[in-house]
Protein backbone atom coordinates (compact mmCIF):
# COMPACT_ATOMS: atom_id res chain seq x y z
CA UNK A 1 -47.98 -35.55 37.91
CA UNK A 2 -47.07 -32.82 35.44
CA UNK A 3 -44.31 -32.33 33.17
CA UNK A 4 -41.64 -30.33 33.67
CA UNK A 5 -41.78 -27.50 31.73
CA UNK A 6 -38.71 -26.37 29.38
CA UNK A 7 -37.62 -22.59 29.54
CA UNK A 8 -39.28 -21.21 27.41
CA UNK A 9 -42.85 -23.09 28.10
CA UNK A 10 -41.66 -21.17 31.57
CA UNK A 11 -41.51 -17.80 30.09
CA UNK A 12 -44.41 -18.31 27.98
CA UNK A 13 -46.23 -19.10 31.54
CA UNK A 14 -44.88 -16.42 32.83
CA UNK A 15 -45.60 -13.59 30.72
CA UNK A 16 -49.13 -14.89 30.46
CA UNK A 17 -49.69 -14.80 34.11
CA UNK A 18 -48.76 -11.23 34.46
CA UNK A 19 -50.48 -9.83 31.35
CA UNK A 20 -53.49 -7.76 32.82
CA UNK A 21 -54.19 -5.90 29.84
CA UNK A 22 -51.97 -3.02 30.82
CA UNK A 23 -48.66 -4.69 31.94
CA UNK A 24 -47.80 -6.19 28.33
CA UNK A 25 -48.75 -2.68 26.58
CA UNK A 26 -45.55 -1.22 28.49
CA UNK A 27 -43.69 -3.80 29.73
CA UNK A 28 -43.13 -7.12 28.77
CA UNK A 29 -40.13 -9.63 27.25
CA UNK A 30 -37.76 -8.69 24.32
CA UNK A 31 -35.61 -11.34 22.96
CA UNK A 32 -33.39 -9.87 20.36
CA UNK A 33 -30.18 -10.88 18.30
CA UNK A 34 -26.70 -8.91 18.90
CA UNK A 35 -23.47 -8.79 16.36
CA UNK A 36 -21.46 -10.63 18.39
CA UNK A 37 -23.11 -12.99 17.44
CA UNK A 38 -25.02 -13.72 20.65
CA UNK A 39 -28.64 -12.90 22.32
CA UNK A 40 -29.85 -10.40 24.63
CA UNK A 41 -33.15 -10.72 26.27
CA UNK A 42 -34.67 -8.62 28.54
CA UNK A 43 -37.38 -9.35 31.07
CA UNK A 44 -39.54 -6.31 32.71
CA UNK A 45 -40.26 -7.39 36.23
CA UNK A 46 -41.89 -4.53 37.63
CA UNK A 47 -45.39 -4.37 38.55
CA UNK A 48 -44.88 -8.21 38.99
CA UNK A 49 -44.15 -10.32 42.09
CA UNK A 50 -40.29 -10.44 41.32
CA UNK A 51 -40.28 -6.15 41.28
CA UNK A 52 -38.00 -5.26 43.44
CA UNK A 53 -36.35 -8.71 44.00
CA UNK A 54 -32.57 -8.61 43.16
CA UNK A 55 -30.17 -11.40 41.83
CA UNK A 56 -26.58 -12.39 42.49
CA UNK A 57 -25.26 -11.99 38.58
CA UNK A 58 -24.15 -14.86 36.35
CA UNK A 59 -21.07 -14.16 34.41
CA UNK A 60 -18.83 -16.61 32.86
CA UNK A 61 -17.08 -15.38 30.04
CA UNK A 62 -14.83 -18.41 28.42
CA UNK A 63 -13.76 -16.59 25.50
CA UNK A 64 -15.52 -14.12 22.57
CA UNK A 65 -18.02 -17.45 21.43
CA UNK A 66 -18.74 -19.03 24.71
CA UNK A 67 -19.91 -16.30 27.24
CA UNK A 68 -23.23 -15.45 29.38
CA UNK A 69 -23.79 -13.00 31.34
CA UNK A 70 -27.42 -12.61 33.41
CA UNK A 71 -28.66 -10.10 36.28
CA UNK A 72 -30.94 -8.36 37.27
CA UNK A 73 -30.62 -4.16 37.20
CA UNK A 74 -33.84 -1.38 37.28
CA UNK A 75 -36.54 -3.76 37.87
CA UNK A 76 -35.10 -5.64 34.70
CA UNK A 77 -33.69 -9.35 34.41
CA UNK A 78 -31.11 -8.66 31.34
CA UNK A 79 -29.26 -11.94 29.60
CA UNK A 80 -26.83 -11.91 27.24
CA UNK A 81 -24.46 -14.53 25.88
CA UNK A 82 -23.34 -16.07 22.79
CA UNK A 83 -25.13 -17.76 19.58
CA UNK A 84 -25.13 -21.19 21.84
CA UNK A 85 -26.54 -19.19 25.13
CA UNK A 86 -30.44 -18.43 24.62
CA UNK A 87 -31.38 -21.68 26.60
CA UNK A 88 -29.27 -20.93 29.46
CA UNK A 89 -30.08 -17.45 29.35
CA UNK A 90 -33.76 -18.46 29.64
CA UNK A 91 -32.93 -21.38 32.18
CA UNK A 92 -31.18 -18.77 34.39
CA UNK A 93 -34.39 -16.53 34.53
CA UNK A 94 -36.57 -19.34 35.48
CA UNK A 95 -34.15 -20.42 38.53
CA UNK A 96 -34.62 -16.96 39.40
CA UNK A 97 -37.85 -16.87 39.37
CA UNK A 98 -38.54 -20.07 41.31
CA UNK A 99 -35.85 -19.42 43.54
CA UNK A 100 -37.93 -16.41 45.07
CA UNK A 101 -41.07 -18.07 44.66
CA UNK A 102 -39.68 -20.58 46.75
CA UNK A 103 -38.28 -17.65 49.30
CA UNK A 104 -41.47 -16.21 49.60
CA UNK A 105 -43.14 -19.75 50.30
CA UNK A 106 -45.53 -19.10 47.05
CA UNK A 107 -43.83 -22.18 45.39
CA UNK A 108 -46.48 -25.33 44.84
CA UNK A 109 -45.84 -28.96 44.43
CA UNK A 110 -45.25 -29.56 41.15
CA UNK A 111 -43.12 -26.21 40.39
CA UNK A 112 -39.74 -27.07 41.73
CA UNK A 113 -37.10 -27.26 39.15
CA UNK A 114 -35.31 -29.83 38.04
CA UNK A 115 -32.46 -29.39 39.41
């Protein structure tokens, strides 16, 4: 049996599956820092199977250091949150992303989350 993967051993996966040597030249994942302090990360989903698939957002905003806020707008998964938030932020993605694998029936034994 394999191991779970963490988040960002997800993403990596990911991102690797859908690089076809033109996808990543114009699309691709951007992980980037905001003065909040907090992270925003972007995720280009077009020309991928989850184009066109929408999300019900994730917002849960405690106060100005403990916030997150994840959906899914112009063919884009967009997370922010605070300094604390990257892991969730990347979590969230890869729920999406098995979720509708799992929707479509593409999902195989071994790739159901955790949780």
């Amino acid at each position: 049996m394999a191991r779970e993967l963490n988040p960002l051993e997800f993403l990596q996966n990911w991102y690797r599956t859908n690089c076809n040597g033109e996808w990543e030249k114009v699309k691709g994942v951007t992980i980037e820092t905001m003065e909040t302090p907090g992270w925003h990360v972007t995720i280009d989903l077009a020309e991928t199977a989850l184009s066109g698939v929408g999300m019900r957002p994730v917002k849960n905003e405690r106060g100005p250091s403990d916030w997150i806020d994840c959906r899914v707008e112009h063919d884009k998964y967009v997370g922010m949150g605070d300094a604390g938030k990257l892991p969730t932020i990347l979590q969230t993605f890869e729920k999406f992303a098995r979720r509708t694998k799992t929707d479509r029936g593409e999902l195989r034994e071994g790739d159901a989350p955790g949780s």
